[in-house]
Protein backbone atom coordinates (compact mmCIF):
# COMPACT_ATOMS: atom_id res chain seq x y z
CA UNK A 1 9.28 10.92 -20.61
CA UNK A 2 9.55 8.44 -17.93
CA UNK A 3 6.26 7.18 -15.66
CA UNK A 4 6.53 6.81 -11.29
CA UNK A 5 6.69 3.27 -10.87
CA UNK A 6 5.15 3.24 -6.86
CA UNK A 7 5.76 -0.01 -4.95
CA UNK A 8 3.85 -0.55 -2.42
CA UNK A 9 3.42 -3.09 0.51
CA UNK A 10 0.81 -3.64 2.96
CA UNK A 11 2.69 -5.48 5.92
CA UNK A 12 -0.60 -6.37 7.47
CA UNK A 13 0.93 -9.76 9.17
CA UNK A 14 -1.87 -11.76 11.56
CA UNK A 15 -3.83 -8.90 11.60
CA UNK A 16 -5.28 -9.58 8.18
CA UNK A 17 -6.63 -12.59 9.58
CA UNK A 18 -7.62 -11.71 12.92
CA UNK A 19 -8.83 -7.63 12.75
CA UNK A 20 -12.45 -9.51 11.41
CA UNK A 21 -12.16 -12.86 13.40
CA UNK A 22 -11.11 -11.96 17.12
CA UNK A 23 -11.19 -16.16 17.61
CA UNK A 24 -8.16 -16.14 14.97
CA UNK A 25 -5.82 -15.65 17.71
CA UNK A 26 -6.84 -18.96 19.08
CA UNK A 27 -5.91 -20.56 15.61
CA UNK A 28 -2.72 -21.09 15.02
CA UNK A 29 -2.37 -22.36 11.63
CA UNK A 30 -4.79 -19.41 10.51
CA UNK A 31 -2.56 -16.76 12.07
CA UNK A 32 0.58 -18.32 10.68
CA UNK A 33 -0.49 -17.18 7.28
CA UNK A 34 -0.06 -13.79 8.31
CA UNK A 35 3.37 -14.29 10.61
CA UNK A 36 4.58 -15.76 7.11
CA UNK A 37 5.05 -11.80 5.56
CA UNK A 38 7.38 -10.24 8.35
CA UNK A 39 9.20 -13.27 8.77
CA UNK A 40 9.80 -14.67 5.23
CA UNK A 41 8.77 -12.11 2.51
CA UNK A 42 10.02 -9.15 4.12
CA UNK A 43 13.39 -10.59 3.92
CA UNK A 44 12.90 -11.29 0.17
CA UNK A 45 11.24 -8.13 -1.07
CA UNK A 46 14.37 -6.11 0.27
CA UNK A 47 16.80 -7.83 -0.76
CA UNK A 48 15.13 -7.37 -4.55
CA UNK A 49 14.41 -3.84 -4.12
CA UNK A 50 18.34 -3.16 -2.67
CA UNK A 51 19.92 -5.58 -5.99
CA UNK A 52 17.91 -3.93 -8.26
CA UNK A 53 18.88 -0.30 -6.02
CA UNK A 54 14.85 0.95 -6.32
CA UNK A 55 12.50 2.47 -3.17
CA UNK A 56 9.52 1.08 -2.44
CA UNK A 57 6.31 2.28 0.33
CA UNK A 58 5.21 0.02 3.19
CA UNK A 59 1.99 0.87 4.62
CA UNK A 60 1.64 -0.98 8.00
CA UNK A 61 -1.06 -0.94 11.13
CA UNK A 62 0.36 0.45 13.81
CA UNK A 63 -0.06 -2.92 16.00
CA UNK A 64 2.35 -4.30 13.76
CA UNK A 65 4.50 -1.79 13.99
CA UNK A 66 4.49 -2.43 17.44
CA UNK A 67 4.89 -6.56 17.13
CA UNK A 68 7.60 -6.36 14.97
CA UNK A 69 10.03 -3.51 15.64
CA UNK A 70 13.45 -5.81 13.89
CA UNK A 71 11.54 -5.71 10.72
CA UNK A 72 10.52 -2.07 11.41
CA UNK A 73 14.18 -1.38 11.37
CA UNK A 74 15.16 -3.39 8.61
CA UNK A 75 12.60 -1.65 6.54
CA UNK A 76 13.99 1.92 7.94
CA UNK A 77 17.87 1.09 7.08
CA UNK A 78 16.91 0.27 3.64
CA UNK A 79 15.73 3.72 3.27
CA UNK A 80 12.12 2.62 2.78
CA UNK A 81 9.06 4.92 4.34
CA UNK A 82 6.12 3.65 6.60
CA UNK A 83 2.79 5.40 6.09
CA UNK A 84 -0.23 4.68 7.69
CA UNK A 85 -2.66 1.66 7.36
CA UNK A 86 -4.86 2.09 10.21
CA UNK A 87 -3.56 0.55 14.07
CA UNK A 88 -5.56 -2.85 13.92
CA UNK A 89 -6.72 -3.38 10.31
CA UNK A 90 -10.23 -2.91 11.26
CA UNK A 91 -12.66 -1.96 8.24
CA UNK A 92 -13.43 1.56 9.15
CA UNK A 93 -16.80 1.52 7.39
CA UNK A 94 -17.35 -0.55 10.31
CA UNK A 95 -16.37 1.79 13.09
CA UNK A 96 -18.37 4.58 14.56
CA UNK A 97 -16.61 8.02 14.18
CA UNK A 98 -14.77 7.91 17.34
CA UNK A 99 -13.84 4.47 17.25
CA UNK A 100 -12.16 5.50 13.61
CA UNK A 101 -10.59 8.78 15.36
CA UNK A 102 -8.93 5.99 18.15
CA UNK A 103 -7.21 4.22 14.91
CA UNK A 104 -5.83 6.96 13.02
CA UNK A 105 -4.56 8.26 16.17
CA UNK A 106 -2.95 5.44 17.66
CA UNK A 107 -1.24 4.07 14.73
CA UNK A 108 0.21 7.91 13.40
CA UNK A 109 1.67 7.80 17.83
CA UNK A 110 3.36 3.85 17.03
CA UNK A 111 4.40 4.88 13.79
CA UNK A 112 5.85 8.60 14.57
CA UNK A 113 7.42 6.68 17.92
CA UNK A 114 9.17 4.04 16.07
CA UNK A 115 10.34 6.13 12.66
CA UNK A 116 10.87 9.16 14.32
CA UNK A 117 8.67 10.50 11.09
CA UNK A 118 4.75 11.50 11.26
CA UNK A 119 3.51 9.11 8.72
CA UNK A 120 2.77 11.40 5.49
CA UNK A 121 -0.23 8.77 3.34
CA UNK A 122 -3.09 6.86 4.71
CA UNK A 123 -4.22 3.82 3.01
CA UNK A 124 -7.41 2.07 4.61
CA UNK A 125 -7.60 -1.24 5.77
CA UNK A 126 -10.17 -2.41 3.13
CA UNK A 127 -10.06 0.24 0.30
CA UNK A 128 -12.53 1.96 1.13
CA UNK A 129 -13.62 5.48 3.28
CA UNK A 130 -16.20 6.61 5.56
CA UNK A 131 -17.68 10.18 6.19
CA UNK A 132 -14.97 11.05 9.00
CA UNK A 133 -12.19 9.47 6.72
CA UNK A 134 -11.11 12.78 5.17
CA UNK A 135 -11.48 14.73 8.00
CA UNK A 136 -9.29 12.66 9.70
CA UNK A 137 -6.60 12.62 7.24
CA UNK A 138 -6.60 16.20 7.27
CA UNK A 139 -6.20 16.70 11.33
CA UNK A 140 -3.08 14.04 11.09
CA UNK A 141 -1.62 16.08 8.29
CA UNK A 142 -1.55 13.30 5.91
CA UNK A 143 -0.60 14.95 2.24
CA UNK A 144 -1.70 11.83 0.20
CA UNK A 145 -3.92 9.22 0.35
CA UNK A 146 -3.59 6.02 -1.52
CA UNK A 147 -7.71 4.53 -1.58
CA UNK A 148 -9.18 5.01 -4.70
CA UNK A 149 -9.64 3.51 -8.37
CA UNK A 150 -11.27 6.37 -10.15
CA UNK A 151 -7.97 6.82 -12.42
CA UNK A 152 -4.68 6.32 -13.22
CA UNK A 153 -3.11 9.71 -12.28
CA UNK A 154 -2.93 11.58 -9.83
CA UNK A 155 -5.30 14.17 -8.43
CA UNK A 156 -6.58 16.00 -5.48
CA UNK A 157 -9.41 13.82 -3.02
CA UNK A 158 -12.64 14.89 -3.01
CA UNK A 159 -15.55 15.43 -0.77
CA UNK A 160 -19.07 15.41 -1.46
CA UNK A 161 -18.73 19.19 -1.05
CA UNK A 162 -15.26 20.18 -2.01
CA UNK A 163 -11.48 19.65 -2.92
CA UNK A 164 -9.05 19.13 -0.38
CA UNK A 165 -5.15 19.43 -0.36
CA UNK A 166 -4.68 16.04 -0.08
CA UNK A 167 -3.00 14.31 -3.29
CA UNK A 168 -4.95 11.02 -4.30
CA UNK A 169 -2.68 8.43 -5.97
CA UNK A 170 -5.34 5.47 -7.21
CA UNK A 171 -4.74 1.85 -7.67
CA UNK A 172 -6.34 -0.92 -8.85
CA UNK A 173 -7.41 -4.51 -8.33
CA UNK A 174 -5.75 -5.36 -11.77
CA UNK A 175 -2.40 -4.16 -9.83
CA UNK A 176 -3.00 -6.21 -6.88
CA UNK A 177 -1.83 -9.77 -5.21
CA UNK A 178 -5.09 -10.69 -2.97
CA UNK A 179 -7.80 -11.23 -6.05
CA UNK A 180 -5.06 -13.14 -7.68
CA UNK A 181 -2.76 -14.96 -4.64
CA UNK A 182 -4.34 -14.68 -1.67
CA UNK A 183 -5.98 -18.24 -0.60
CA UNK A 184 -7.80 -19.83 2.44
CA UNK A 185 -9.25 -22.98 3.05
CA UNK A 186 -12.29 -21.53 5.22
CA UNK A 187 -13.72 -19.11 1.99
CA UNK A 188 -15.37 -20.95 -0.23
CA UNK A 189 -14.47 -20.47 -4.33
CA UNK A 190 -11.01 -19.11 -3.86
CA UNK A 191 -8.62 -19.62 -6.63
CA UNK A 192 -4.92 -18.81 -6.84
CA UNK A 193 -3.97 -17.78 -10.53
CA UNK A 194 -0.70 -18.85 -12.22
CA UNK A 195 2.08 -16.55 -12.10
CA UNK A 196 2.89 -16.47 -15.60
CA UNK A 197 -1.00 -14.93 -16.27
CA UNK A 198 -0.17 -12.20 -13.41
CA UNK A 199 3.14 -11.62 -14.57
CA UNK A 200 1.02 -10.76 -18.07
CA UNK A 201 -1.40 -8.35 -16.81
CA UNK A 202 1.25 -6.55 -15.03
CA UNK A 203 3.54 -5.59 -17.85
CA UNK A 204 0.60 -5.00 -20.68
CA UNK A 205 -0.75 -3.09 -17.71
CA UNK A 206 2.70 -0.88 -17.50
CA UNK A 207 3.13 -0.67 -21.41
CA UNK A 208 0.17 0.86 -22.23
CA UNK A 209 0.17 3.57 -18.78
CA UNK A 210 3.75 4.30 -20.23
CA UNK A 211 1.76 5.84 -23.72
CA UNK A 212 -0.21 8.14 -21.59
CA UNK A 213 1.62 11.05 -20.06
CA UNK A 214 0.64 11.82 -16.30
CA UNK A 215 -0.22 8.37 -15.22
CA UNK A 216 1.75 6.44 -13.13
CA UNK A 217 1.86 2.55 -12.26
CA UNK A 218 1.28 1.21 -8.68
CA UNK A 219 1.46 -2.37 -7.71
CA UNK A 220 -0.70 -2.77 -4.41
CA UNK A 221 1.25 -5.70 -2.61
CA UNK A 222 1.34 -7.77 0.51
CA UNK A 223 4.60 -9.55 2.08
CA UNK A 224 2.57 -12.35 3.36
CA UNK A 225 1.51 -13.04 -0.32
CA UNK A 226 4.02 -11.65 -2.94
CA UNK A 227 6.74 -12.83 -0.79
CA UNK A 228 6.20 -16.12 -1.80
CA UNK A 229 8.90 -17.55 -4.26
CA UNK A 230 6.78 -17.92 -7.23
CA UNK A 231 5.37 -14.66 -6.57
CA UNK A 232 8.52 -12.95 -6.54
CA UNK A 233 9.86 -13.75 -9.37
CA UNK A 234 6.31 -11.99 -10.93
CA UNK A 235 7.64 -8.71 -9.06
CA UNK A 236 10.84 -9.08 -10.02
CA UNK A 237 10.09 -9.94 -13.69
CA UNK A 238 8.07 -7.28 -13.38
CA UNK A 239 10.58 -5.01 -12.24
CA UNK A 240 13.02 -6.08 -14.51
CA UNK A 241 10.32 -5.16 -17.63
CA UNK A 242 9.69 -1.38 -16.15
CA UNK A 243 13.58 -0.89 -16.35
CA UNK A 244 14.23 -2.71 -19.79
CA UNK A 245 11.52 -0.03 -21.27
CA UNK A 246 14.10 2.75 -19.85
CA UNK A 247 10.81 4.90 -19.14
CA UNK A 248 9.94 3.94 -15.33
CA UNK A 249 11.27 5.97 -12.43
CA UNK A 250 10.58 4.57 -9.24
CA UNK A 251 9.46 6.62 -6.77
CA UNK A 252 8.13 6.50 -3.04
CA UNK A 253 4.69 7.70 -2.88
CA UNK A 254 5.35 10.77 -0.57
CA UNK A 255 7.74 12.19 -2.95
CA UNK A 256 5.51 11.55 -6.23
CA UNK A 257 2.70 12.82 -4.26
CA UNK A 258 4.80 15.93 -3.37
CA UNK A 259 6.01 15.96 -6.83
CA UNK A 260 2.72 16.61 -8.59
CA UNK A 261 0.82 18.68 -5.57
CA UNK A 262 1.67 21.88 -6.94
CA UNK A 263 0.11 21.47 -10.22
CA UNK A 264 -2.52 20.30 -8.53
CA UNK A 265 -3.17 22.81 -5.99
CA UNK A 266 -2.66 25.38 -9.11
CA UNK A 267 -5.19 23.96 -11.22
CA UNK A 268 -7.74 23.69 -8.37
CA UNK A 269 -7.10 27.51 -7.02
CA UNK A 270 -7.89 28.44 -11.07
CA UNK A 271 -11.08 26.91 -11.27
């Protein structure tokens, strides 16, 4: 029995710093932060994921997508996906429904135009969804959704009022870079934690989802923050752990989520 090992990076570049701060673009040591992912840790995380030969999922806003086409196509050659993460990182609890609509329609038209591929998973800009989120997903076509932390397997997202066909692969924090790497001067209390303690959490968290058939592990990771060399070699310890076990099979998210939707769609159309 093996478990889906599901990589994932949010290439959000500047935008994490400047969807929330419109000034930000007028600070250039604050936006640097972000240029630091495409340019640097992009780089890095593929050439870990092609020596150790695994897939990964980028999930990136369809500005960037736009700002950066080489690393688009660097990402595309290594035979990576790119789902969608909203077109300017904006919070959509903070959008009205139309303004939301704008995003998830722009972004799938920059991503679709640059891949050539519809993008298959949404995850939001700030893990979290509004009334129209679902809805939304659904016109788009989207057949997972990466947003919530209500468990450790898959299942099928849920409305207030019913199931939809849309296959829900949760994270969580625990699995994460920002609570544990992700610093600025200008928020007070921040704290980076030492590798070694990450690199801990990680692989206890993957040996004891490997006892429990039907889960699967997901690291939730930015290039602008993991792609730091002390980082790295967390993921890549990391990495190197989930193989040593000989149980982990890594796995994009659109193929685990297309893996497991049958099951799921069976066990819903029984109840």
């Amino acid at each position: 029995m093996t478990t889906p090992v599901l990589l994932t990076f949010d290439m959000d570049a500047e935008l994490l710093w400047t969807a929330r701060d419109p000034a930000g673009v007028d600070k250039p040591v604050w936006v640097s932060q972000g240029h630091y992912g495409p340019k640097v840790g992009l780089p890095r995380i593929l050439a870990l994921l092609r020596r150790y030969d695994i897939t990964a999922t980028f999930f990136v806003p369809g500005q960037v997508v736009e700002r950066y086409p080489a690393q688009i196509e660097a990402i595309l050659e290594a035979g990576l996906t790119i789902e969608h993460h909203s077109h300017t990182h904006a919070w959509s609890e903070q959008l009205g429904e139309e303004q939301e609509a704008e995003e998830f329609q722009l972004a799938a038209d920059a991503i679709t135009r640059a891949t050539g591929r519809a993008p298959q998973g949404w995850r939001s800009p700030a893990a979290e969804l509004t009334p129209h989120s679902v809805k939304l997903m659904e016109k788009h076509g989207m057949r997972f959704s990466s947003n919530l932390f209500d468990s450790d397997s898959a299942h099928l997202l849920d409305t207030r009022d019913r199931t939809t066909g849309i296959v829900e692969l949760p994270f969580a924090w625990a699995l994460v870079d920002t609570p544990v790497f992700m610093y600025t001067n200008r928020v007070a209390g921040r704290v980076m934690s030492a590798p070694s303690a990450v690199l801990e959490t990680w692989t206890r968290e993957f040996d004891g989802l490997v006892e429990e058939p039907g889960t699967h592990f997901m690291l939730a990771m930015h290039p602008q923050i993991i792609g730091r060399p002390s980082r790295m070699w967390v993921l890549e310890q990391t990495i190197q752990h989930a193989l040593a076990s000989g149980r982990a099979e890594f796995l994009s998210c659109a193929d685990y989520a297309e893996r497991v939707r049958p099951g799921l769609l069976a066990e819903r159309d029984a109840t």
